[in-house]
Protein backbone atom coordinates (compact mmCIF):
# COMPACT_ATOMS: atom_id res chain seq x y z
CA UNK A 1 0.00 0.00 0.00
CA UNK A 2 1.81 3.46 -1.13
CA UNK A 3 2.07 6.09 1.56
CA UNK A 4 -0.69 8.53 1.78
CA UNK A 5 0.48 12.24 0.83
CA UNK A 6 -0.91 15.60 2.12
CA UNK A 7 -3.70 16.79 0.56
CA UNK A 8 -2.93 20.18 0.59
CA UNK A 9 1.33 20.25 -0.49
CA UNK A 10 1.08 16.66 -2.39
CA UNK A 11 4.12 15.25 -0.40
CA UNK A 12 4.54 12.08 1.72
CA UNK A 13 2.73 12.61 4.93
CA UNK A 14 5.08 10.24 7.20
CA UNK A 15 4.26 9.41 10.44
CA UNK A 16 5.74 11.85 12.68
CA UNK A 17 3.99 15.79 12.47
CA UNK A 18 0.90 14.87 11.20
CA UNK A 19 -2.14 16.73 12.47
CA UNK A 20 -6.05 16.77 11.29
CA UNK A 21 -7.98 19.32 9.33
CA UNK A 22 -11.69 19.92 8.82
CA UNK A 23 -12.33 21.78 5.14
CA UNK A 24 -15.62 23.30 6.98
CA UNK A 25 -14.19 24.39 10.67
CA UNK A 26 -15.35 22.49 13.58
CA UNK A 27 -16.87 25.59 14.98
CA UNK A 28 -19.44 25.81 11.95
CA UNK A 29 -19.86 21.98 12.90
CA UNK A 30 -17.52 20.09 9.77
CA UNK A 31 -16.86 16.60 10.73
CA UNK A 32 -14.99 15.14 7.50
CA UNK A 33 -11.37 15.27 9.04
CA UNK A 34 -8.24 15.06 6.56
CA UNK A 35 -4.81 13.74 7.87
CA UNK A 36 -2.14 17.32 7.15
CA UNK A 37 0.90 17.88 8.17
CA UNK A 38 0.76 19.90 11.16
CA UNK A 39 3.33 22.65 9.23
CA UNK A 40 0.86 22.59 6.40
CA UNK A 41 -2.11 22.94 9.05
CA UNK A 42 -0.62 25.62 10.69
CA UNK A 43 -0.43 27.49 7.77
CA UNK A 44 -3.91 27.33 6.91
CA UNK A 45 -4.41 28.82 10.37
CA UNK A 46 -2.36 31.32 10.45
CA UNK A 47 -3.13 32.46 7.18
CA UNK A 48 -7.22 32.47 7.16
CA UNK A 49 -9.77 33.20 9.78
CA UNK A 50 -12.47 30.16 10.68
CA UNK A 51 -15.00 32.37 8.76
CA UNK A 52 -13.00 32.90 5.78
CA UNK A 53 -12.27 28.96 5.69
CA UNK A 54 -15.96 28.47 5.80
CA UNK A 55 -17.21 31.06 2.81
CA UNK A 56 -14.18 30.89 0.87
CA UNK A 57 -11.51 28.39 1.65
CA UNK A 58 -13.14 25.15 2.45
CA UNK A 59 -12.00 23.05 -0.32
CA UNK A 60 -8.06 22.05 -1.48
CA UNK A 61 -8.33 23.90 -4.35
CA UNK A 62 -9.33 27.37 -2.77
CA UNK A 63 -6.33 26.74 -0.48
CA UNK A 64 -4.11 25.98 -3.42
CA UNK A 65 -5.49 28.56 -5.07
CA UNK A 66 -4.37 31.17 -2.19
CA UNK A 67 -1.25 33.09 -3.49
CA UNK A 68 0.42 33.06 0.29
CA UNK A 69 -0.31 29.25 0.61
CA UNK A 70 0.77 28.74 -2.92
CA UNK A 71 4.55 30.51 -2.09
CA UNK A 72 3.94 28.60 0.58
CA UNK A 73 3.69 24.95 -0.99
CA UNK A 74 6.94 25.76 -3.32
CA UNK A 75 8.74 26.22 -0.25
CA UNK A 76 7.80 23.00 1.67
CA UNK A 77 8.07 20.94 -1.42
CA UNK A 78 11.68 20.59 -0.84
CA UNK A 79 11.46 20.14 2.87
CA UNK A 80 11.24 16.09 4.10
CA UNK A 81 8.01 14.51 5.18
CA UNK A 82 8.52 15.16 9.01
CA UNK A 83 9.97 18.78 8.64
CA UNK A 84 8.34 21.25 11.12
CA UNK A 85 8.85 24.92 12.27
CA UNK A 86 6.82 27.66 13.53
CA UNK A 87 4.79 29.32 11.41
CA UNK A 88 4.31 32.95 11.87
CA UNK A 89 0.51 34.30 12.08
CA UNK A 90 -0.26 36.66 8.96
CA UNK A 91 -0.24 40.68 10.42
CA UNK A 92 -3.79 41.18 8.79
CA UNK A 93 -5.39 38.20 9.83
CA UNK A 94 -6.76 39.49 13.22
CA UNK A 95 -8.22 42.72 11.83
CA UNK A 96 -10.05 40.81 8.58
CA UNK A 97 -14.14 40.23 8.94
């Protein structure tokens, strides 16, 4: 059975770093979970509010289709399965509606 890769950067998800993400945020009650790996995760989050992943974001290609998360993608695509690091929260995020 091949290894499963992340649905959002398309590389080998591993076994270590590996969180869960719901497309539709749990606060607007998604349930359909998707293993991520947690640097790719944290990205999302940092990046987009829970309301903007529910109106705009809430598929794989929305998120690919984000210019931040696509720089973002071309970075970790070089970066090994189990690679994590802090991700810094996006200055405008806080203040968007």
């Amino acid at each position: 059975m091949p290894d499963s890769t992340c649905p959002l950067c398309d590389r080998e998800l591993g076994t270590v770093n590996v969180d869960r993400h719901h497309l539709v945020p749990k606060t607007f009650k998604g349930k359909e979970q998707f293993p991520i790996h947690r640097i790719c995760h944290r990205k999302i989050h940092s990046t987009f509010t829970e309301r903007e992943l529910l109106r705009t974001y809430h598929t794989w290609e929305a998120l690919r289709g984000h210019a931040e998360i696509r720089a973002f993608i071309d970075w970790v695509a070089k970066k090994p399965p189990d690679f994590y690091t802090r991700t810094r929260t996006s200055n405008g995020k806080k203040h968007r509606k």
